[in-house]
N, C-alpha and C. Protein backbone atom coordinates (compact mmCIF):
# COMPACT_ATOMS: atom_id res chain seq x y z
N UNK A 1 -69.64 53.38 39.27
CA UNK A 1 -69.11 52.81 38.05
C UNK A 1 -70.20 52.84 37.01
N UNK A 2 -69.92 53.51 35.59
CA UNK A 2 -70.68 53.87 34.73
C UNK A 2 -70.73 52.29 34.04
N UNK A 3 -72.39 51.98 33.80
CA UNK A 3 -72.25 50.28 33.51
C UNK A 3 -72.03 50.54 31.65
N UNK A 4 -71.45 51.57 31.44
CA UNK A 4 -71.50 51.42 29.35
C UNK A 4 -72.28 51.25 28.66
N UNK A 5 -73.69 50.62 28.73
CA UNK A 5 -74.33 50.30 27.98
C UNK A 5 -75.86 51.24 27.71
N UNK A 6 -75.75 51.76 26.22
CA UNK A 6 -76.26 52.98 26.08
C UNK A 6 -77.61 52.28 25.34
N UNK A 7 -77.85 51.29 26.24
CA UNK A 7 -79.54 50.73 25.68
C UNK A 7 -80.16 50.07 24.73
N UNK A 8 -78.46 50.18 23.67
CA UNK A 8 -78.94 48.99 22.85
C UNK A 8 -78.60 47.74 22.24
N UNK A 9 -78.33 47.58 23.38
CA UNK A 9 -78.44 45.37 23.78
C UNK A 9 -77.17 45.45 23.02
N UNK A 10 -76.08 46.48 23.22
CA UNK A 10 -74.67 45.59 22.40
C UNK A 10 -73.50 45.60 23.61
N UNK A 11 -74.17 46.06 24.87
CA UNK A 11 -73.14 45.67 26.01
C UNK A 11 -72.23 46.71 26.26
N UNK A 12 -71.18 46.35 27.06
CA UNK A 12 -70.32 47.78 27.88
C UNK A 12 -69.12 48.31 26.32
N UNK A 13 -68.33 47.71 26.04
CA UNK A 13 -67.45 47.91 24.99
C UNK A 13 -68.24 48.25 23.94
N UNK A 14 -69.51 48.25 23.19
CA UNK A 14 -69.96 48.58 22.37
C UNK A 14 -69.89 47.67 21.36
N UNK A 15 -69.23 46.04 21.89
CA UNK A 15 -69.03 45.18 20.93
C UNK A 15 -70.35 44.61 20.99
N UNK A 16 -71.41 44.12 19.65
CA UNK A 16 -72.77 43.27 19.78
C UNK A 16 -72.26 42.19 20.50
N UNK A 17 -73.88 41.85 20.68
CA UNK A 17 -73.74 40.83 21.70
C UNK A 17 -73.98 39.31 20.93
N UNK A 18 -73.38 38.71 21.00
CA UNK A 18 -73.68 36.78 20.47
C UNK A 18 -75.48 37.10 19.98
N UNK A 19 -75.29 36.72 18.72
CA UNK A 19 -77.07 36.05 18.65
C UNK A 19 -77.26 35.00 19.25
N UNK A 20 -76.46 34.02 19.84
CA UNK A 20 -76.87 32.83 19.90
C UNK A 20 -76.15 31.81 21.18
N UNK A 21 -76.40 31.44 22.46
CA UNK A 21 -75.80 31.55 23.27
C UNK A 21 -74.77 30.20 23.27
N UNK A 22 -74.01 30.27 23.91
CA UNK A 22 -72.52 29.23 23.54
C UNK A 22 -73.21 28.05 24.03
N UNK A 23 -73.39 26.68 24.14
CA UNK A 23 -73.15 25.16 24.47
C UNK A 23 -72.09 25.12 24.77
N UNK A 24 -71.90 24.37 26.35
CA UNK A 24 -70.73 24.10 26.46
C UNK A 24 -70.88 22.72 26.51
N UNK A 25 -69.46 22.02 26.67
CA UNK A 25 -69.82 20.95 25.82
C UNK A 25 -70.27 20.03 27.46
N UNK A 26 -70.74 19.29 26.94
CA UNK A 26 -71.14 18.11 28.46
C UNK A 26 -70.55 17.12 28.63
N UNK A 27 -70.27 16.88 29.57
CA UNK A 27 -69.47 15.84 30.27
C UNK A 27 -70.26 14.71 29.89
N UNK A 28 -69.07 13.45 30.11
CA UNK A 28 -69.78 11.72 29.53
C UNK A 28 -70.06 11.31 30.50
N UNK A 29 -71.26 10.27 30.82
CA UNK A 29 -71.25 9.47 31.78
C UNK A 29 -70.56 9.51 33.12
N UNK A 30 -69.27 8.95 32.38
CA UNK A 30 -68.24 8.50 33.22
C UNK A 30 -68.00 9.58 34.10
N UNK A 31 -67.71 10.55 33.30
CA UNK A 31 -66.69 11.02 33.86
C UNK A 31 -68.02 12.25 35.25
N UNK A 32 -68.99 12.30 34.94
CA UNK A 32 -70.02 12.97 36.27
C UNK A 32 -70.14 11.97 37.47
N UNK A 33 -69.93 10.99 37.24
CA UNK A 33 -70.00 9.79 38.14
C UNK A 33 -68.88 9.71 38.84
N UNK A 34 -67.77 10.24 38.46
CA UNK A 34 -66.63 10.15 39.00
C UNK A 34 -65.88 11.62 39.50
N UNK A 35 -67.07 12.97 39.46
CA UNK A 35 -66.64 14.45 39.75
C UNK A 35 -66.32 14.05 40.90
N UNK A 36 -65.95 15.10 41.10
CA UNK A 36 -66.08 15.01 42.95
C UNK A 36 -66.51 16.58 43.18
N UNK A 37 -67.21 16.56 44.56
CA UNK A 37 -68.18 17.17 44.68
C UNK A 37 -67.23 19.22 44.45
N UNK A 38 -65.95 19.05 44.93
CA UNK A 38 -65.40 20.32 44.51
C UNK A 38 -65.26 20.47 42.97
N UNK A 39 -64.70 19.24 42.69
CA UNK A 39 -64.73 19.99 40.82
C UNK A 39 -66.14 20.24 40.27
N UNK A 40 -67.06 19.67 40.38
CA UNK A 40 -68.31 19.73 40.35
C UNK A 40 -68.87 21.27 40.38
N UNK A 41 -68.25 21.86 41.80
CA UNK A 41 -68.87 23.53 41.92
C UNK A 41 -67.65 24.09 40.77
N UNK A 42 -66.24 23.56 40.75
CA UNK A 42 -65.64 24.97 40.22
C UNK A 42 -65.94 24.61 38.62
N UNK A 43 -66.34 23.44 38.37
CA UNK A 43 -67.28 23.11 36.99
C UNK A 43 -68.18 24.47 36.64
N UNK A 44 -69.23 23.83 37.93
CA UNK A 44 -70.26 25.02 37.60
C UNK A 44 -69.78 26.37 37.90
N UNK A 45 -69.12 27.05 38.59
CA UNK A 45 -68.82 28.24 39.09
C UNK A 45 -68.03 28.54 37.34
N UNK A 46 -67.19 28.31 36.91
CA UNK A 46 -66.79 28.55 35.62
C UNK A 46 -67.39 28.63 34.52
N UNK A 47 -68.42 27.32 34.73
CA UNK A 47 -69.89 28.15 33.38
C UNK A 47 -70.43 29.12 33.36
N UNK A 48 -70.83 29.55 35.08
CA UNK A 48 -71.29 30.60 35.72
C UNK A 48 -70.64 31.60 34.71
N UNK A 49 -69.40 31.89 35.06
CA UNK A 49 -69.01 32.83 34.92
C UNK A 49 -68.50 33.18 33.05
N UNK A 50 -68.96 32.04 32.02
CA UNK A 50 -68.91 32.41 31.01
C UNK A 50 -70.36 32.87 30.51
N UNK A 51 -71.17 32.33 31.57
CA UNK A 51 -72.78 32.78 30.98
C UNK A 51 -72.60 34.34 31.02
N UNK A 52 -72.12 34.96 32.84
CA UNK A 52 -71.86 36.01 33.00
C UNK A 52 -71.18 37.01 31.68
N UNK A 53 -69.98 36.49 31.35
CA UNK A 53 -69.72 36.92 30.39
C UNK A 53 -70.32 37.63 29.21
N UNK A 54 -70.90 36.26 28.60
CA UNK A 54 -71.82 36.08 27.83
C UNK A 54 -72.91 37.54 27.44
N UNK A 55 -73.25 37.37 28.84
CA UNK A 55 -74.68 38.41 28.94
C UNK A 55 -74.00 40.01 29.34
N UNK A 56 -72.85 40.33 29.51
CA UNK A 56 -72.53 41.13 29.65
C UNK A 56 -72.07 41.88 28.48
N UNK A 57 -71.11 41.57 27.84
CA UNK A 57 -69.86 41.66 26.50
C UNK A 57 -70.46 40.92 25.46
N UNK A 58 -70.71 39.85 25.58
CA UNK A 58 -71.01 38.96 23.94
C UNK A 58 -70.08 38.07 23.96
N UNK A 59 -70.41 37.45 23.02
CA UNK A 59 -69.50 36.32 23.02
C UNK A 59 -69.51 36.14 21.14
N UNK A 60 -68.93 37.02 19.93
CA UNK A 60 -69.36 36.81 18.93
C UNK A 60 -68.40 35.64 18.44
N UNK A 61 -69.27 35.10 17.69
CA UNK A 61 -68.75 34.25 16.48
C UNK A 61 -67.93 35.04 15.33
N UNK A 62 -67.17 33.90 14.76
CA UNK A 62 -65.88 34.37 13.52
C UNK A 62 -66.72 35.39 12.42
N UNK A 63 -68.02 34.71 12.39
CA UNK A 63 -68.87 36.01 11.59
C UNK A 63 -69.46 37.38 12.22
N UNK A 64 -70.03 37.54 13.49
CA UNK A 64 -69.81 38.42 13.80
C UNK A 64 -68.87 39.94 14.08
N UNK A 65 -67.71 38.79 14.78
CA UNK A 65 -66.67 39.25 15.05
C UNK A 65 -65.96 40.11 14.03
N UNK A 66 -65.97 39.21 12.07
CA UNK A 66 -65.36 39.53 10.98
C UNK A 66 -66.57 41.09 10.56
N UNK A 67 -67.33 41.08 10.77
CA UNK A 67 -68.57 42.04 10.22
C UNK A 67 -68.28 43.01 10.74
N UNK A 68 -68.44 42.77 12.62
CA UNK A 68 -67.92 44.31 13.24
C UNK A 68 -66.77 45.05 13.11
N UNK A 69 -66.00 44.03 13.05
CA UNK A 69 -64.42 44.62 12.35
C UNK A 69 -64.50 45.06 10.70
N UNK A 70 -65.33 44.74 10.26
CA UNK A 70 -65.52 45.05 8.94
C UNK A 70 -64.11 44.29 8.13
N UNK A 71 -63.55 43.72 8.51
CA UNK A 71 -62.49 42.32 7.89
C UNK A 71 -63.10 40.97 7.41
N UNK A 72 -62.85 40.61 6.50
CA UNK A 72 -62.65 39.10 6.07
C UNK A 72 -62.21 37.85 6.74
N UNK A 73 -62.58 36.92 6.74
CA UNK A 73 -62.45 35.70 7.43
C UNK A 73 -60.86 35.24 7.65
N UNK A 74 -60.25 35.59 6.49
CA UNK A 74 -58.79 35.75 6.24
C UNK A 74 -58.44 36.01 7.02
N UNK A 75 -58.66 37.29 7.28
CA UNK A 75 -57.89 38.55 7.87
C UNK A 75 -57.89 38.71 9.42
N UNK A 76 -59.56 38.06 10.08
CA UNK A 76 -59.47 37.89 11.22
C UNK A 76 -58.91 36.57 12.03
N UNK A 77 -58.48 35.64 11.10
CA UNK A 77 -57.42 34.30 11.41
C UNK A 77 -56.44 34.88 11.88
N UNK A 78 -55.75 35.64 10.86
CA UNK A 78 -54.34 36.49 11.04
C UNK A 78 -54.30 37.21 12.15
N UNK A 79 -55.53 38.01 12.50
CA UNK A 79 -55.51 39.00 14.12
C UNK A 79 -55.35 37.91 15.45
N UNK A 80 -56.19 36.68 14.78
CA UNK A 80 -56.09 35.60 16.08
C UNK A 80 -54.94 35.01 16.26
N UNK A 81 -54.05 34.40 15.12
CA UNK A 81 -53.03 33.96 15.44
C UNK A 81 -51.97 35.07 15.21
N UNK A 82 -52.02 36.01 15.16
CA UNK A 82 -50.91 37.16 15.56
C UNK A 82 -50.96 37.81 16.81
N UNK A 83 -52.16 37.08 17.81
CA UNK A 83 -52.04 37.32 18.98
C UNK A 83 -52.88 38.95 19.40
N UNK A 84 -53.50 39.23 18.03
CA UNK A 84 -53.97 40.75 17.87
C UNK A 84 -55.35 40.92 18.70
N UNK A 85 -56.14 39.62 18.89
CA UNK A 85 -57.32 39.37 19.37
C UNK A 85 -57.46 38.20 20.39
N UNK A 86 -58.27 38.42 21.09
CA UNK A 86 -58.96 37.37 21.78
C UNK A 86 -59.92 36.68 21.40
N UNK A 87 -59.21 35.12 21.27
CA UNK A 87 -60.30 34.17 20.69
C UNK A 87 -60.25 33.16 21.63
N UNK A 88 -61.78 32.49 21.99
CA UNK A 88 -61.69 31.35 22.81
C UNK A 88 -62.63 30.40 22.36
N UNK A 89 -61.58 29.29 22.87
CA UNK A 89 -62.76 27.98 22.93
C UNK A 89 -63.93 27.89 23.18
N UNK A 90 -65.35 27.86 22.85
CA UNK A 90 -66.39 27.57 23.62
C UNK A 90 -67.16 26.43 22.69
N UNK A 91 -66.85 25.45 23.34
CA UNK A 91 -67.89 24.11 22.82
C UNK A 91 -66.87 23.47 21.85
N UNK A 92 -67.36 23.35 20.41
CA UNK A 92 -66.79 23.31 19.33
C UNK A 92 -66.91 24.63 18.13
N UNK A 93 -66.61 25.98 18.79
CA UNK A 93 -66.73 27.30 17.79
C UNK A 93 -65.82 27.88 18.70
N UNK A 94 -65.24 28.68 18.24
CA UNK A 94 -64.17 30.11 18.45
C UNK A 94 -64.82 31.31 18.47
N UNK A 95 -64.85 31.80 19.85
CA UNK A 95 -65.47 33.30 20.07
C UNK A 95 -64.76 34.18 20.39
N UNK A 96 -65.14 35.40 20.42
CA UNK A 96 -64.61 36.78 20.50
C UNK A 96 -65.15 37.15 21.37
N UNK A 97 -64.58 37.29 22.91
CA UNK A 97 -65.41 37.68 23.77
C UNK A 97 -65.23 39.79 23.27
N UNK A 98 -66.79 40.36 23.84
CA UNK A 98 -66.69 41.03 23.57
C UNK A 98 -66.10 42.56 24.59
N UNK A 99 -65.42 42.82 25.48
CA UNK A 99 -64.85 43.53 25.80
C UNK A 99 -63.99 44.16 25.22
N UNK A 100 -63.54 43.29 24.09
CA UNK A 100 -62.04 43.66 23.72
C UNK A 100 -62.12 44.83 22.61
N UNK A 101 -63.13 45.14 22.43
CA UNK A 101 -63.59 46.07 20.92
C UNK A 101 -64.14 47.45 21.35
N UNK A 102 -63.64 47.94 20.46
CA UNK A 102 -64.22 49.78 20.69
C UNK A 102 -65.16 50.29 19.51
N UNK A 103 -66.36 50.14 20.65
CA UNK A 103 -67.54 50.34 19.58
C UNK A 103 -67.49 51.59 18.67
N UNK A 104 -66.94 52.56 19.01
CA UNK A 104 -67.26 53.74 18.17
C UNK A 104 -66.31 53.76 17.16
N UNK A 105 -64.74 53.19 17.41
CA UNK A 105 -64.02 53.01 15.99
C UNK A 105 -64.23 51.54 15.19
N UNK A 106 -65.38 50.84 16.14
CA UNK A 106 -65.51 49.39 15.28
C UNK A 106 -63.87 48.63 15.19
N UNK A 107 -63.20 48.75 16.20
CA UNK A 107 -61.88 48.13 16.40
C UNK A 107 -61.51 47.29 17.62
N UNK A 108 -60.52 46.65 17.69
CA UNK A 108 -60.06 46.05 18.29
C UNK A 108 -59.32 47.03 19.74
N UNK A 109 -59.42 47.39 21.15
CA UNK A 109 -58.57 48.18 21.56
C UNK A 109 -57.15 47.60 21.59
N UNK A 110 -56.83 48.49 21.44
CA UNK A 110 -55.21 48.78 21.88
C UNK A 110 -54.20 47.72 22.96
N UNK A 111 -54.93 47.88 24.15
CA UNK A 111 -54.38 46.96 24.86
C UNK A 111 -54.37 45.94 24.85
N UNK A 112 -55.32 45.17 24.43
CA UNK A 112 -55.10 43.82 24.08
C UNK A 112 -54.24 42.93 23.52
N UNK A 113 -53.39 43.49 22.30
CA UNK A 113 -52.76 42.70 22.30
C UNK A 113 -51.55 42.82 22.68
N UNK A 114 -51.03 43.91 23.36
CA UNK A 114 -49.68 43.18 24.94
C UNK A 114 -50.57 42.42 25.90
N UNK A 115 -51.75 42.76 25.88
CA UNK A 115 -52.33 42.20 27.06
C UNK A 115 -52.21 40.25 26.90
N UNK A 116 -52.02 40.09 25.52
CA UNK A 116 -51.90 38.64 25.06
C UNK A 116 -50.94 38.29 25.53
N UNK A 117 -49.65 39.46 24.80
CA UNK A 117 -48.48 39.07 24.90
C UNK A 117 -48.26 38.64 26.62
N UNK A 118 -48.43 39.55 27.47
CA UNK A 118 -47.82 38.82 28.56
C UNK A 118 -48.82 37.29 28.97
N UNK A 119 -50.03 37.29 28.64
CA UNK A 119 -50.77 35.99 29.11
C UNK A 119 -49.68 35.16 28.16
N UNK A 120 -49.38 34.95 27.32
CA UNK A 120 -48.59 34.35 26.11
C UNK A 120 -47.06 34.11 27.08
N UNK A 121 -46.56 35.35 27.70
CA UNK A 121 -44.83 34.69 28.05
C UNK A 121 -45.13 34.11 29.31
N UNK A 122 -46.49 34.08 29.81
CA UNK A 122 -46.54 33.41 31.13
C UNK A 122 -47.36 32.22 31.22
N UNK A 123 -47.63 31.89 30.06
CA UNK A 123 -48.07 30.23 29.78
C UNK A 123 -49.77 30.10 30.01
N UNK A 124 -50.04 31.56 29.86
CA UNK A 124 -51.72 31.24 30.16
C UNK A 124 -52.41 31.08 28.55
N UNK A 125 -53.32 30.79 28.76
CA UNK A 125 -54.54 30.16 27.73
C UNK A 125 -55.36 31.71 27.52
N UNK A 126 -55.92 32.49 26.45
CA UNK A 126 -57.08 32.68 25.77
C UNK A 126 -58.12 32.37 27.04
N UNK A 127 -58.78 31.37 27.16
CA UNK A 127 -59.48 31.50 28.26
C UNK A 127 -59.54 31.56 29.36
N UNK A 128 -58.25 31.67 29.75
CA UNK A 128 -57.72 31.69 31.55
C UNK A 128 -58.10 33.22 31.32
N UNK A 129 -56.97 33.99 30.58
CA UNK A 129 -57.18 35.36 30.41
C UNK A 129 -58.55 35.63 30.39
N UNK A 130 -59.49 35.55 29.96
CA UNK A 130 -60.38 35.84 29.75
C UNK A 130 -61.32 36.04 30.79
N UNK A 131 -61.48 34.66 31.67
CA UNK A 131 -61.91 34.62 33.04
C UNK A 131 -61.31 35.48 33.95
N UNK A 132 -59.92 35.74 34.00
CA UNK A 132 -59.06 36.77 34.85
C UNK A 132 -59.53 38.38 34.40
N UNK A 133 -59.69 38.41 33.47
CA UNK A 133 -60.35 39.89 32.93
C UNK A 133 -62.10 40.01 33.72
N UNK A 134 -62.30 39.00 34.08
CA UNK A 134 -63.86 39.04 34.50
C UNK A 134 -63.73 39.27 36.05
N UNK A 135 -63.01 38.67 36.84
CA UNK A 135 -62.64 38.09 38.32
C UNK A 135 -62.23 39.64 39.12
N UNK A 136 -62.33 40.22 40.06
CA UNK A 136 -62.08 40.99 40.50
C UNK A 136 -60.82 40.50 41.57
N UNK A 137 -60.19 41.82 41.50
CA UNK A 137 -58.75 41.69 41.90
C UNK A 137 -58.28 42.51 42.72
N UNK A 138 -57.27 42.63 43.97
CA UNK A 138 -56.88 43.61 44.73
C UNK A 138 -55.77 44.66 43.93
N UNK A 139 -55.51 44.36 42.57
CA UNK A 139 -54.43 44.74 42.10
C UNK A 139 -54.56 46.48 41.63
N UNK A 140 -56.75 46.32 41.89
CA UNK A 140 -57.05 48.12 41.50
C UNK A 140 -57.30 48.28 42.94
N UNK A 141 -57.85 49.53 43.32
CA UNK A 141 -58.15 50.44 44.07
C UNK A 141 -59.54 50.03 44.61
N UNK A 142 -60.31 49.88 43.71
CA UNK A 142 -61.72 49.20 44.22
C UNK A 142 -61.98 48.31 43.73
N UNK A 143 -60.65 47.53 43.87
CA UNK A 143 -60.60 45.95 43.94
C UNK A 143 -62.19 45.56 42.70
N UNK A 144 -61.65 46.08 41.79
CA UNK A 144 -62.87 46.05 40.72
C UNK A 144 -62.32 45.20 39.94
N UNK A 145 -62.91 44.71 38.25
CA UNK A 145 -62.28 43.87 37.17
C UNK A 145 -61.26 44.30 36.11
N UNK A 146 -60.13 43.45 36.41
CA UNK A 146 -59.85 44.06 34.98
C UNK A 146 -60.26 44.50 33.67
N UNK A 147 -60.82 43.84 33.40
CA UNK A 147 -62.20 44.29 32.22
C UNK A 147 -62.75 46.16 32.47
N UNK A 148 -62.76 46.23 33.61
CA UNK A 148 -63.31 47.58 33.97
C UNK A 148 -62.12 48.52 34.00
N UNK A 149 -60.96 48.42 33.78
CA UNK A 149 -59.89 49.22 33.12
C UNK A 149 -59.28 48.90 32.13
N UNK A 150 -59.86 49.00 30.60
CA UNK A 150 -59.43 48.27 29.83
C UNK A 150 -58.90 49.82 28.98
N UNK A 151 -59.49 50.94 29.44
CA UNK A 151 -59.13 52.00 28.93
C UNK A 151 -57.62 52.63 29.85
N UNK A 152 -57.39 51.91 30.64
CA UNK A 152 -56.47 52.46 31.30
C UNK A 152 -54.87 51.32 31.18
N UNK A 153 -54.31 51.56 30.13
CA UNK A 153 -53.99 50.00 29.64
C UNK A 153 -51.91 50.08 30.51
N UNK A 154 -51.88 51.07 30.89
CA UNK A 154 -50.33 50.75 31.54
C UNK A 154 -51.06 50.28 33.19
N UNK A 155 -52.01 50.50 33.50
CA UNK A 155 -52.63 49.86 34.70
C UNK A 155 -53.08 48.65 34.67
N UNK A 156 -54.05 48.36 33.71
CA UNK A 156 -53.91 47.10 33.60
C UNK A 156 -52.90 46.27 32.89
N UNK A 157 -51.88 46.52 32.25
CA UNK A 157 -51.19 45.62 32.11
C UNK A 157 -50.06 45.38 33.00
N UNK A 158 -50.13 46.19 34.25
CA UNK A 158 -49.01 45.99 35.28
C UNK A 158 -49.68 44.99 36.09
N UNK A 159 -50.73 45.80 36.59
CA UNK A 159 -51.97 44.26 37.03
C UNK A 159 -51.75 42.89 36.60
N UNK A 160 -51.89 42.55 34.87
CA UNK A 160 -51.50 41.23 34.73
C UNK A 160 -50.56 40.57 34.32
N UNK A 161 -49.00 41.62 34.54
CA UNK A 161 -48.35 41.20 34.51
C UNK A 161 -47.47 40.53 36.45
N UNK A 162 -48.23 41.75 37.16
CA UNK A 162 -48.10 41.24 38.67
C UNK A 162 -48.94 40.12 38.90
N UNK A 163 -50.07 39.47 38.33
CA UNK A 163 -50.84 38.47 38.75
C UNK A 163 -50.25 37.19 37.91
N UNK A 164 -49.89 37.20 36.69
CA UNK A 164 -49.55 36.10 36.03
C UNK A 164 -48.25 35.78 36.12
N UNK A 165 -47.39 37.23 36.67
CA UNK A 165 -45.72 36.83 36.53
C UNK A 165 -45.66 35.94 38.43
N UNK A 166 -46.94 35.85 39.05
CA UNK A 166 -47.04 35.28 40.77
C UNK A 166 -47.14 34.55 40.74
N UNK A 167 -48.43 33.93 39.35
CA UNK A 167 -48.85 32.21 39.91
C UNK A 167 -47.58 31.40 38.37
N UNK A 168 -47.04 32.18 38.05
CA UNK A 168 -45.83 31.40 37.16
C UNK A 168 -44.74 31.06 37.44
């Protein structure tokens, strides 16, 4: 598996990478005192896996995100709530994880947004999807990530429509 990244620090999709790494937000008092020791790992196992993210793809901010697209702040609201992009929660800011972009046309790919649409008719979240695009799955051949067929988009979207239309 060819890892994409042609050396300069902007990751596999060609989308830059976050200047600046996400805070997630921290738990109160209370409520660490009262984890229990499994939510505790899938706590951490889920940060894990946005750091992963993170350092892989990027994680850009609404300004990043608006620059590489070469769009306006406007305009990339409209891609988010038209379901055109992937935007997620992290902390208190809205990121663009970066897989979803094709570095050489500076765009958004293609698949993504059916890829919304079905996370969308099957009640998942922006960041469920997101983590599921990271997670390796029996649904390919070498049980590899969705993320890693993002060019192959009637494959992966049968993939998540067989994984999300199972646990719905």
């Amino acid at each position: 598996m060819n890892d994409g990244d042609d050396g300069d620090g902007t990751g596999r999709q060609g989308a830059p990478r976050s200047a600046s790494a996400c805070n997630p937000q921290k738990p109160d008092a209370e409520t660490e005192s009262h984890t229990s020791p499994q939510l505790a790992r899938s706590l951490h196992a889920t940060k894990l896996a946005w750091d992963r993210m993170e350092a892989e793809f990027g994680l850009l901010t609404d300004n990043e995100a608006a620059k590489f697209l070469g769009v306006t702040s406007p305009n990339l609201i409209r891609l988010r709530n038209s379901g055109r992009i992937i935007a997620v929660e992290r902390g208190p800011s809205i990121r663009y994880p970066g897989f979803q972009f094709d570095r050489a046309s500076r765009a958004i790919l293609p698949v993504i947004k059916p890829l919304v649409e079905v996370a969308r008719e099957n009640g998942w979240s922006n960041e469920s999807l997101t983590l599921w695009m990271l997670g390796p799955t029996t649904s390919f051949d070498a049980e590899d990530r969705p993320a890693d067929h993002l060019n192959e988009p009637e494959l992966l979207l049968a993939a998540a429509r067989s994984h999300m239309e199972a646990l719905w």
